[in-house]
N, C-alpha and C. Protein backbone atom coordinates (compact mmCIF):
# COMPACT_ATOMS: atom_id res chain seq x y z
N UNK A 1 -0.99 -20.23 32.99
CA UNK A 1 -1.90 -20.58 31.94
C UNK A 1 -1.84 -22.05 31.61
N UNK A 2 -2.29 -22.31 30.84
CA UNK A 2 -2.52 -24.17 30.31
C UNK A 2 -1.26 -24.26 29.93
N UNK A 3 -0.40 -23.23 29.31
CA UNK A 3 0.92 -24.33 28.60
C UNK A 3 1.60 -24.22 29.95
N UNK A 4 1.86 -23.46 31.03
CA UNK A 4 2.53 -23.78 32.07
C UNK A 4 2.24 -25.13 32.86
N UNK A 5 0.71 -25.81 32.57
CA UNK A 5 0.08 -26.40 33.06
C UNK A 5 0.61 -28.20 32.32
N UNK A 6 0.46 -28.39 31.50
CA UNK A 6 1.18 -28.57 30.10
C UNK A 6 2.49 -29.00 30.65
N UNK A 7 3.45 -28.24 30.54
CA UNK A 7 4.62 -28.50 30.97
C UNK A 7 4.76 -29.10 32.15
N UNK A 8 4.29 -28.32 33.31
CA UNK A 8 4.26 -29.25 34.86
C UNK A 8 4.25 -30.30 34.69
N UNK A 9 2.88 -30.96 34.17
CA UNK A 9 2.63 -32.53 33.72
C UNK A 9 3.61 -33.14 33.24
N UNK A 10 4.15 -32.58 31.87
CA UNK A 10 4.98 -33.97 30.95
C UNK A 10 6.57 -33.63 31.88
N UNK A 11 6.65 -32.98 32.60
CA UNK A 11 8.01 -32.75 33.20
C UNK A 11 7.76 -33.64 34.78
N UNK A 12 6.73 -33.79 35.49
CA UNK A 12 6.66 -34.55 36.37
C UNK A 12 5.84 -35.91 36.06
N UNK A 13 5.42 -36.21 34.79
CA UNK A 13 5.41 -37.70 34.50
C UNK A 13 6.42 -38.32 34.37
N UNK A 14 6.18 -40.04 34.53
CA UNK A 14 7.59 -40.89 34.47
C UNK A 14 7.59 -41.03 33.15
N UNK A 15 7.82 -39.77 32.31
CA UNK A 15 8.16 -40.11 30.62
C UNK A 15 9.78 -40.16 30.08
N UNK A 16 10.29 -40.53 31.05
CA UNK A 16 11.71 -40.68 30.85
C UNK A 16 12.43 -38.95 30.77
N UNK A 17 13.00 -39.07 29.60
CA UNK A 17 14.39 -37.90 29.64
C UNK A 17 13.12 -36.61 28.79
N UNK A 18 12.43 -36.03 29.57
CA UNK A 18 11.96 -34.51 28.78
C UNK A 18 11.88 -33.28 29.28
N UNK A 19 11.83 -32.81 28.36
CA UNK A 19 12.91 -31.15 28.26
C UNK A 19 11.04 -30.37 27.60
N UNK A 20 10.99 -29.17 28.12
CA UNK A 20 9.54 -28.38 27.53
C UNK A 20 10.30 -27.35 27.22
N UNK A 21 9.67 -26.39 26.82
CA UNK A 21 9.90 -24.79 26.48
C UNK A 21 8.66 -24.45 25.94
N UNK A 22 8.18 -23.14 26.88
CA UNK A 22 7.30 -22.68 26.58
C UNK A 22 7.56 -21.70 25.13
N UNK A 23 6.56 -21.71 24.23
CA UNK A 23 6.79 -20.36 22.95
C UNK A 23 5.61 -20.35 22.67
N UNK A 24 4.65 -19.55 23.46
CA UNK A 24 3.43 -19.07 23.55
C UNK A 24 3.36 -17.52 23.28
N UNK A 25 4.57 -17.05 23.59
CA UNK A 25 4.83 -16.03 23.43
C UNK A 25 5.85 -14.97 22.43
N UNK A 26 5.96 -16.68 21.74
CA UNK A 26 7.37 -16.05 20.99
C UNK A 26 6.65 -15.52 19.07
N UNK A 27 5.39 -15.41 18.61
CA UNK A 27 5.03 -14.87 18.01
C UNK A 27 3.76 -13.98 17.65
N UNK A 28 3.63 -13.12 16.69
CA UNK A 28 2.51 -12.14 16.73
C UNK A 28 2.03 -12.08 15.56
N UNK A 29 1.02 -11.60 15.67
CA UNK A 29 -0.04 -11.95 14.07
C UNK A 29 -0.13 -9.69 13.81
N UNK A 30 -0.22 -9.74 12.82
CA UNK A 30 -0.12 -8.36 12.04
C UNK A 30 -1.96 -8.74 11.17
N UNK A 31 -2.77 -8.58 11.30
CA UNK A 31 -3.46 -8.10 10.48
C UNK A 31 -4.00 -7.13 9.39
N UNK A 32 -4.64 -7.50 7.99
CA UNK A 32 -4.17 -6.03 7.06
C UNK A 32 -5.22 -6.24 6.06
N UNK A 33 -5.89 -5.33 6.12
CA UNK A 33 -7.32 -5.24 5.33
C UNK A 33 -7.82 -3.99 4.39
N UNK A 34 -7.99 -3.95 3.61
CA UNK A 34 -8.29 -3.00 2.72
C UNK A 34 -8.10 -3.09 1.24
N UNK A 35 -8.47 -2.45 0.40
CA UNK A 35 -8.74 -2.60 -1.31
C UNK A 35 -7.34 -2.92 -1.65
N UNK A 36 -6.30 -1.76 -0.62
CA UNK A 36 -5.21 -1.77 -1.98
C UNK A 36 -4.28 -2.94 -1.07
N UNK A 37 -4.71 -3.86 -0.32
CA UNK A 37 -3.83 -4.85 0.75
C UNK A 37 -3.13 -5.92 -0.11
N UNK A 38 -3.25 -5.79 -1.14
CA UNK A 38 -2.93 -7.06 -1.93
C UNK A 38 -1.12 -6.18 -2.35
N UNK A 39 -1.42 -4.88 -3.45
CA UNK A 39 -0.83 -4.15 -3.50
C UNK A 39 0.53 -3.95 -2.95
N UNK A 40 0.01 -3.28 -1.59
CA UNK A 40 0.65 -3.12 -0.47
C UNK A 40 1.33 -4.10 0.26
N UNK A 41 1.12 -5.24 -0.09
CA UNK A 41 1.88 -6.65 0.35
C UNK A 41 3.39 -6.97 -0.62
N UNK A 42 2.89 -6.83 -1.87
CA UNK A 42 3.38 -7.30 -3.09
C UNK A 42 4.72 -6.39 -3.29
N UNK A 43 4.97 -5.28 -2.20
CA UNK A 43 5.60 -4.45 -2.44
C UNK A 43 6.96 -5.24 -1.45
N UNK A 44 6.96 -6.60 -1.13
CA UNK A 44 7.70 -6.78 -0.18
C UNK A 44 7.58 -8.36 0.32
N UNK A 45 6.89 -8.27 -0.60
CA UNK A 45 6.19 -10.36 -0.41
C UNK A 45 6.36 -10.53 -2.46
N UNK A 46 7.62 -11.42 -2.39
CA UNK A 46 7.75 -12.27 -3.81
C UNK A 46 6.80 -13.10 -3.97
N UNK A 47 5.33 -12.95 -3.93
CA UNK A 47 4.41 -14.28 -4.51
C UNK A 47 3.54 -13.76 -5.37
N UNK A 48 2.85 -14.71 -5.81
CA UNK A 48 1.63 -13.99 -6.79
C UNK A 48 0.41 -13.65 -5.84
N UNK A 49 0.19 -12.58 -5.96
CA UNK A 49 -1.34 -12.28 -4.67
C UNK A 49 -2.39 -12.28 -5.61
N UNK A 50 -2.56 -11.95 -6.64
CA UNK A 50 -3.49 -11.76 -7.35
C UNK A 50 -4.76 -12.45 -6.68
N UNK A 51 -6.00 -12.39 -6.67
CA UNK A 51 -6.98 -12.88 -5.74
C UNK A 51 -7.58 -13.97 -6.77
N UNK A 52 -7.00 -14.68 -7.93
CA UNK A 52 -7.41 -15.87 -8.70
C UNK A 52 -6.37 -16.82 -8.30
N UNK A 53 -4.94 -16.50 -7.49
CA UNK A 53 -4.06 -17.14 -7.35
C UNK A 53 -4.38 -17.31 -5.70
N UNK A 54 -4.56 -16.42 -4.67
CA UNK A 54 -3.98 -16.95 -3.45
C UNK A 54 -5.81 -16.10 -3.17
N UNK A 55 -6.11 -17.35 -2.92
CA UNK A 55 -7.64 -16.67 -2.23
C UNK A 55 -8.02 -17.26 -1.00
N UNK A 56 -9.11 -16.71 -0.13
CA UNK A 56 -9.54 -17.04 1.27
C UNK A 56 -9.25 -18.27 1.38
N UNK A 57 -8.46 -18.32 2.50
CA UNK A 57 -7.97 -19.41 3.09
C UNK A 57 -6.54 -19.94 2.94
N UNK A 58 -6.27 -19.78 1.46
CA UNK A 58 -4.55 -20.00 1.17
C UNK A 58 -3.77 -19.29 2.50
N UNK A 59 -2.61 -20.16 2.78
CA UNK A 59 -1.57 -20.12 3.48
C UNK A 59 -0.36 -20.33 3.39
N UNK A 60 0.64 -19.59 3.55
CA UNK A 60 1.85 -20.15 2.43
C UNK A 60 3.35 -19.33 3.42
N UNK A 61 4.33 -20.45 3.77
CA UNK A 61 5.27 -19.86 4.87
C UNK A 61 6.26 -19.14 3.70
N UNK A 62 6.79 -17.74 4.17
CA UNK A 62 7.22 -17.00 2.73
C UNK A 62 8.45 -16.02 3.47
N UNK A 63 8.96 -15.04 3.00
CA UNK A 63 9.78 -13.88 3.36
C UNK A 63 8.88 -12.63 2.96
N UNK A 64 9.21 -11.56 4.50
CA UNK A 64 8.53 -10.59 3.91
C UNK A 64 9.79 -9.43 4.34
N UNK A 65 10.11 -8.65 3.23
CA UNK A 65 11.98 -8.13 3.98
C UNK A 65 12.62 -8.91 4.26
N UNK A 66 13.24 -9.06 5.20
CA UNK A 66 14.39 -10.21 5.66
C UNK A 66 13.89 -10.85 7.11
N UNK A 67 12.35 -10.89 7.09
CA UNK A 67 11.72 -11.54 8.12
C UNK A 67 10.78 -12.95 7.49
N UNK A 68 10.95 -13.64 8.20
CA UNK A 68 10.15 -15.27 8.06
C UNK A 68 8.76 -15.01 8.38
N UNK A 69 8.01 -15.44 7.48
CA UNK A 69 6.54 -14.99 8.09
C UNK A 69 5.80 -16.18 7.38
N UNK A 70 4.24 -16.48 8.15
CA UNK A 70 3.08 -17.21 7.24
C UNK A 70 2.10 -16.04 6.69
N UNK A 71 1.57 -16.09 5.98
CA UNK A 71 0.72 -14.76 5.47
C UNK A 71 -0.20 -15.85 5.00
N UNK A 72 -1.65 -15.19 5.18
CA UNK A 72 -2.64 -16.12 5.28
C UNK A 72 -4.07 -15.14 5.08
N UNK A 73 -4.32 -15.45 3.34
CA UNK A 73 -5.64 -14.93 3.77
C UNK A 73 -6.39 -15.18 3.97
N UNK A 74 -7.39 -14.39 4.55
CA UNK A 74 -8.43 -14.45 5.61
C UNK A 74 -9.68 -13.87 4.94
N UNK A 75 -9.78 -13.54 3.75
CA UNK A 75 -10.88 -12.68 3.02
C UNK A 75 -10.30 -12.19 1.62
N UNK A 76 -11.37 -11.89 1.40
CA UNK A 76 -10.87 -11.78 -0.57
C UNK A 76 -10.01 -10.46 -0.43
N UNK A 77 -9.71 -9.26 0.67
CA UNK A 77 -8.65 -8.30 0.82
C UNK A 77 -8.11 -8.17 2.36
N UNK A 78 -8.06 -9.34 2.86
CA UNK A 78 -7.70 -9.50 4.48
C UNK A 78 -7.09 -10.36 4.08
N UNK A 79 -5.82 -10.24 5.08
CA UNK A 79 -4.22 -11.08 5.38
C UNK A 79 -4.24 -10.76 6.81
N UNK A 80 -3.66 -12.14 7.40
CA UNK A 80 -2.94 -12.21 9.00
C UNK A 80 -1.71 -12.65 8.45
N UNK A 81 -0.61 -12.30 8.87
CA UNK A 81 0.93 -11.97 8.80
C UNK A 81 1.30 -12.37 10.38
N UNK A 82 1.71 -13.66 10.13
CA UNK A 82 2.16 -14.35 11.85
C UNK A 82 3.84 -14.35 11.15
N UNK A 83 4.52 -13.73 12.79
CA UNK A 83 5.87 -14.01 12.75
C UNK A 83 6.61 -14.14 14.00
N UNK A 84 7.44 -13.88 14.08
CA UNK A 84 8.68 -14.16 15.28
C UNK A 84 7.97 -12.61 16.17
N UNK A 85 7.98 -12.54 17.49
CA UNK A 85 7.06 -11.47 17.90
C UNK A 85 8.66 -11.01 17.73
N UNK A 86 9.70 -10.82 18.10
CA UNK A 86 11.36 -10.20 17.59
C UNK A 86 11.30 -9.47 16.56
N UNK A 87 10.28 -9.80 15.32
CA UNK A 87 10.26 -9.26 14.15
C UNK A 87 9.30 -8.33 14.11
N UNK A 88 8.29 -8.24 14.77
CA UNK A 88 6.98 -7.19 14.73
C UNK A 88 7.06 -6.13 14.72
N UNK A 89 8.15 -5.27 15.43
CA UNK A 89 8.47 -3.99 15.15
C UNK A 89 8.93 -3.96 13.77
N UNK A 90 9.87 -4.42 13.25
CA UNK A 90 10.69 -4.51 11.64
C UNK A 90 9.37 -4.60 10.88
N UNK A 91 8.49 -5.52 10.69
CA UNK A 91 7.19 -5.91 9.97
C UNK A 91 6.11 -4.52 10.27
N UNK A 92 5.61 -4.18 10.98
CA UNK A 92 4.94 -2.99 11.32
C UNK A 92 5.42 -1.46 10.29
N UNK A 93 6.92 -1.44 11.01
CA UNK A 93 7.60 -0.66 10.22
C UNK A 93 7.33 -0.79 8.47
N UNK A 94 8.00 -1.80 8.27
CA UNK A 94 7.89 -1.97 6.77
C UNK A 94 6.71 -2.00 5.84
N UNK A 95 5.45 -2.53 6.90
CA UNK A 95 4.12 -2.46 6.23
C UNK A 95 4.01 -0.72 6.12
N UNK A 96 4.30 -0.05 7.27
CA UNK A 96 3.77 1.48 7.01
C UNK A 96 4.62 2.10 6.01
N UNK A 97 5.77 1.64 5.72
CA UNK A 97 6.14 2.28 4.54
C UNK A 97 5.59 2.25 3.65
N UNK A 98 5.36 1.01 2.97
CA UNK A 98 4.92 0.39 1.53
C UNK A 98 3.14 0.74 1.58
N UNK A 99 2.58 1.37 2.83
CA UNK A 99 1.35 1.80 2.73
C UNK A 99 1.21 3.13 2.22
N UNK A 100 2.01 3.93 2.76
CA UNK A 100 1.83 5.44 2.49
C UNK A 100 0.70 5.87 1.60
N UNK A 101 1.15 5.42 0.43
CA UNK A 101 0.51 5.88 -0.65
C UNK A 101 -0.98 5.11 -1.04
N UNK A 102 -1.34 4.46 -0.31
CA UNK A 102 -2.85 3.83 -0.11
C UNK A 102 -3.55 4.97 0.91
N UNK A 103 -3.48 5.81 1.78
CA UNK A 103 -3.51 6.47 3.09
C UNK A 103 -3.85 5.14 3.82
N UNK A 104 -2.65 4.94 4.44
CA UNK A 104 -2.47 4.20 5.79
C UNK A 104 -2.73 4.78 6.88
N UNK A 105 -3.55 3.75 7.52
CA UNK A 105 -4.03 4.16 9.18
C UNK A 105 -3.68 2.79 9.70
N UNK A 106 -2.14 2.69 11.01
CA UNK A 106 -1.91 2.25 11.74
C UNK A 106 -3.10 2.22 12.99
N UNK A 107 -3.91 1.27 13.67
CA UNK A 107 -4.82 0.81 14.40
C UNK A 107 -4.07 -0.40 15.16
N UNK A 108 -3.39 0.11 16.42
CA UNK A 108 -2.46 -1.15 17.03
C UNK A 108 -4.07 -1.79 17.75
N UNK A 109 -3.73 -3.08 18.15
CA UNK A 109 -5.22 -3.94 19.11
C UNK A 109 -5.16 -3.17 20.47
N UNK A 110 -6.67 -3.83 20.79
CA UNK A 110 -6.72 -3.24 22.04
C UNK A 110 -6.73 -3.88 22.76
């Protein structure tokens, strides 16, 4: 792909002493949409969600459990939840808990 492409280059230019690493792969976005998403966040994210405080477009690097995440909304009840892809199972998990009681429907991408 381009970052392999990317790397080739600045590793066979005469740019002196450089070192690449690819991390194209090293995180995953969780998307989460619905009435009670604010709710259902708040159950596990210390911020104010209220939709007069963090509205479309706010972005803010935070803890969600004992995982590092950006949570970012995307719509007045849509959040993308980017993290360590290491953490996506733990994050998945923890969102379906704290959903239950909204009726949660897990929809992995296709």
């Amino acid at each position: 792909g381009a970052a392999s492409t990317i790397m080739a280059d600045m590793e066979t230019a005469k740019l002196g002493h450089v070192a690449t690493t690819e991390v194209s792969n090293a995180y995953g976005i969780i998307s989460i949409d619905g009435k009670s998403s604010r709710d259902m966040l708040a159950k596990h994210c210390a911020l104010d969600l209220h939709e007069s405080v963090f509205t479309k477009g706010t972005a803010i690097q935070t803890i969600m459990g004992h995982a590092g995440i950006i949570l970012i909304a995307t719509g007045d009840n849509s959040f993308n939840i980017i993290g360590r892809a290491s953490f996506m199972p733990y994050l998945v998990a923890l969102l379906a808990d704290a959903s239950v009681e909204y009726g949660f429907e897990y929809r992995p991408a296709k």
